[in-house]
C-alpha atoms as a PDB file:
ATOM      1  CA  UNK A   1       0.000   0.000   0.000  1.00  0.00           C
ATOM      2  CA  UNK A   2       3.046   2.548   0.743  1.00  0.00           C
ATOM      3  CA  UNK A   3       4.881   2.132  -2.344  1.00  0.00           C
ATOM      4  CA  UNK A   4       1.403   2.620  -4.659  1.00  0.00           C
ATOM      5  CA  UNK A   5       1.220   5.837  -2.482  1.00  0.00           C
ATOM      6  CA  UNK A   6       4.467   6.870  -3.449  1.00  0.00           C
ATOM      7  CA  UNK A   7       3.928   5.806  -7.226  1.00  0.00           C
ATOM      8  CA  UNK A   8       0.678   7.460  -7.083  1.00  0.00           C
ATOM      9  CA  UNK A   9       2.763  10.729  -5.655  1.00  0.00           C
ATOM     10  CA  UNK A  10       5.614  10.397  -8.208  1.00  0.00           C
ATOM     11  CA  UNK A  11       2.869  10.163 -11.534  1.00  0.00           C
ATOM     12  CA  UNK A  12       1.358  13.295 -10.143  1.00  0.00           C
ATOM     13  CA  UNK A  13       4.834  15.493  -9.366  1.00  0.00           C
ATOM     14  CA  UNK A  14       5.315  14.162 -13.381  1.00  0.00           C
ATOM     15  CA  UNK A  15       2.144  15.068 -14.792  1.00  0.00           C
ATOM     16  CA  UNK A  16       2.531  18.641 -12.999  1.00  0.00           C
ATOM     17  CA  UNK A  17       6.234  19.155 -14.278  1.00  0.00           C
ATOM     18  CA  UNK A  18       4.351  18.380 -17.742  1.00  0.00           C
ATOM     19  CA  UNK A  19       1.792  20.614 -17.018  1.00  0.00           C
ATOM     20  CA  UNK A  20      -1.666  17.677 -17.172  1.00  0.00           C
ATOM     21  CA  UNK A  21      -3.812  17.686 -14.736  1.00  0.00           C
ATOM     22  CA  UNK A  22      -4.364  14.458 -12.554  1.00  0.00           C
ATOM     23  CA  UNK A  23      -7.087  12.715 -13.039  1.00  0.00           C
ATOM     24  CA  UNK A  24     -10.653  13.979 -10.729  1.00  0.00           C
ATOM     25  CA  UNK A  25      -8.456  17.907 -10.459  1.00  0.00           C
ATOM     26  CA  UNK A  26     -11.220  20.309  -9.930  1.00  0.00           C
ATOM     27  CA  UNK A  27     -10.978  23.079 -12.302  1.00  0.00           C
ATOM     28  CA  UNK A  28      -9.702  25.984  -9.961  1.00  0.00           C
ATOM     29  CA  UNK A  29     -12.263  29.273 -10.175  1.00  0.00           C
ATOM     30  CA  UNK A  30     -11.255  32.017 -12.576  1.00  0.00           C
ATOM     31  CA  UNK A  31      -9.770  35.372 -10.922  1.00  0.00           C
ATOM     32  CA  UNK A  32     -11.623  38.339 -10.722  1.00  0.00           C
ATOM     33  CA  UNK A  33      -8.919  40.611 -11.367  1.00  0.00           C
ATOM     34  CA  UNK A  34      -8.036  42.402 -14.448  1.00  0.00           C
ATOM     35  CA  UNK A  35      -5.243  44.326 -15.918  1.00  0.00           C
ATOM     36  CA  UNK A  36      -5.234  48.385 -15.533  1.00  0.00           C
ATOM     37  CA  UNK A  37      -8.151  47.718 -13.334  1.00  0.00           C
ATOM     38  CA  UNK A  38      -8.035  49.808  -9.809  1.00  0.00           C
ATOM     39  CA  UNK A  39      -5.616  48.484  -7.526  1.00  0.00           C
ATOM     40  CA  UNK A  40      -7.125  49.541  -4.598  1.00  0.00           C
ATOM     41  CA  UNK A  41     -10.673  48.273  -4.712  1.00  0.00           C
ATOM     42  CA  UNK A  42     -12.074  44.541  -5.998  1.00  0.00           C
ATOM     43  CA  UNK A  43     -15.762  42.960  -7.179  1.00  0.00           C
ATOM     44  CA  UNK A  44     -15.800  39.524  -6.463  1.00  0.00           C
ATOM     45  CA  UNK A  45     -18.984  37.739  -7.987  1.00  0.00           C
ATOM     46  CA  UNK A  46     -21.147  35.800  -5.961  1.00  0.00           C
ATOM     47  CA  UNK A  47     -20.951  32.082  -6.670  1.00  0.00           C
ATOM     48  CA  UNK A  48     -23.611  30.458  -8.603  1.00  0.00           C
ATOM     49  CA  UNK A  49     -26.877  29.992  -6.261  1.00  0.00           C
ATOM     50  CA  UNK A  50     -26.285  32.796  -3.719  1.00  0.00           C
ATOM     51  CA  UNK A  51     -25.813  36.659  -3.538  1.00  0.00           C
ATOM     52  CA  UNK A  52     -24.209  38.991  -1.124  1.00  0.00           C
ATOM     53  CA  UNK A  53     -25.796  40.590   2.158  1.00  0.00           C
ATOM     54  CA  UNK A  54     -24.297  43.360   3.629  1.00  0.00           C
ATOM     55  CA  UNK A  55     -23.301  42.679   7.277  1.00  0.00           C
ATOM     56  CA  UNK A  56     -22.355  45.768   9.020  1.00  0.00           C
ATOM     57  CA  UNK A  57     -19.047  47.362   7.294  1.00  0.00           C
ATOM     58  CA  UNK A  58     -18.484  43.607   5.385  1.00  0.00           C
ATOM     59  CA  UNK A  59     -20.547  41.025   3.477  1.00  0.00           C
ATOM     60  CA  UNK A  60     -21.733  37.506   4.234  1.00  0.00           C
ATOM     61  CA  UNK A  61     -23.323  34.908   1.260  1.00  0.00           C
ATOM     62  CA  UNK A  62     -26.781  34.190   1.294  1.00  0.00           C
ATOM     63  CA  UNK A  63     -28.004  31.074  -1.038  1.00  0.00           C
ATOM     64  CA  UNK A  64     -31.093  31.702  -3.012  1.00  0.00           C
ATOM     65  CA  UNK A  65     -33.285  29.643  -5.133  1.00  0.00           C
ATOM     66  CA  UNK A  66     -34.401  30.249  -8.866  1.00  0.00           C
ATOM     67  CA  UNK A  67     -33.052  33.722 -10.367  1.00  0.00           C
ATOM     68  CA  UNK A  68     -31.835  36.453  -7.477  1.00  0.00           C
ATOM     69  CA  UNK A  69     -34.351  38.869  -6.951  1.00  0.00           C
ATOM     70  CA  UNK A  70     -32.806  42.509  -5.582  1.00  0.00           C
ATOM     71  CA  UNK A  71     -33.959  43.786  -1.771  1.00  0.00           C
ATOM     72  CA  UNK A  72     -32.050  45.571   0.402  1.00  0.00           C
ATOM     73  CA  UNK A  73     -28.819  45.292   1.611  1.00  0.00           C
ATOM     74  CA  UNK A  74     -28.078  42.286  -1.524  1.00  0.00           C
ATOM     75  CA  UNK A  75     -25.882  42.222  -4.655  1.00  0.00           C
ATOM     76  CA  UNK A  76     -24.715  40.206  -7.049  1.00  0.00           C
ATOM     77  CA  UNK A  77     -21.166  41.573  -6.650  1.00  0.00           C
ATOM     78  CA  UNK A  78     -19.341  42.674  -3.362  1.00  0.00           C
ATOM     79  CA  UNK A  79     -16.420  45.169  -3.327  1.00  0.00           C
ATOM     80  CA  UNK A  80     -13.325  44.528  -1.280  1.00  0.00           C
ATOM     81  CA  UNK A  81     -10.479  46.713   0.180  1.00  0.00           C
ATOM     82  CA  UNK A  82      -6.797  45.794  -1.263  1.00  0.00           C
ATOM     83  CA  UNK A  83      -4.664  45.207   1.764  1.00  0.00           C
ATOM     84  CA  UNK A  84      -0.992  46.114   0.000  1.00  0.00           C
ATOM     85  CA  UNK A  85       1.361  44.519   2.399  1.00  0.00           C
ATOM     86  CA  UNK A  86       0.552  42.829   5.959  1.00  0.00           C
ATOM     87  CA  UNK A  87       0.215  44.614   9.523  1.00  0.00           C
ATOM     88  CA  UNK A  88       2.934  43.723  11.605  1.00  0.00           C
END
């Protein structure tokens, strides 16, 4: 059982120096962020099935069924602060 571990570990460290995927990867989600956009602000979309709620001075996701329907305090998109560099 070890040494199919360690073959199973050795195909994948291959396949990634090649650049394939293992087999069952899950696609990783496609970043919001686009060139010459502002580099202090971000909209991150809500993921499919929910919306945004404002919460006070920050968001939390709230899952919805059928299309979203607008009330207050929801959106679609949230905007975000860009922390630059770490507090120390």
């Amino acid at each position: 059982m070890a040494s199919s571990r360690k073959q199973q570990a050795a195909i994948a460290v291959n396949m990634k120096q090649k650049g394939k995927k293992p087999k069952g990867a899950k696609p990783m989600a496609k970043s919001v962020y686009k060139k010459g956009g502002s580099t202090s602000m971000k909209s991150v979309k809500a993921p499919e099935g929910f919306h945004w709620m404002k919460d006070g001075s920050g968001y939390k996701l709230m899952k919805h069924s059928g299309k979203f329907v607008k009330h207050p305090g929801a959106s679609l998109t949230a905007k975000f602060k860009i922390q630059k560099k770490h507090s120390k």
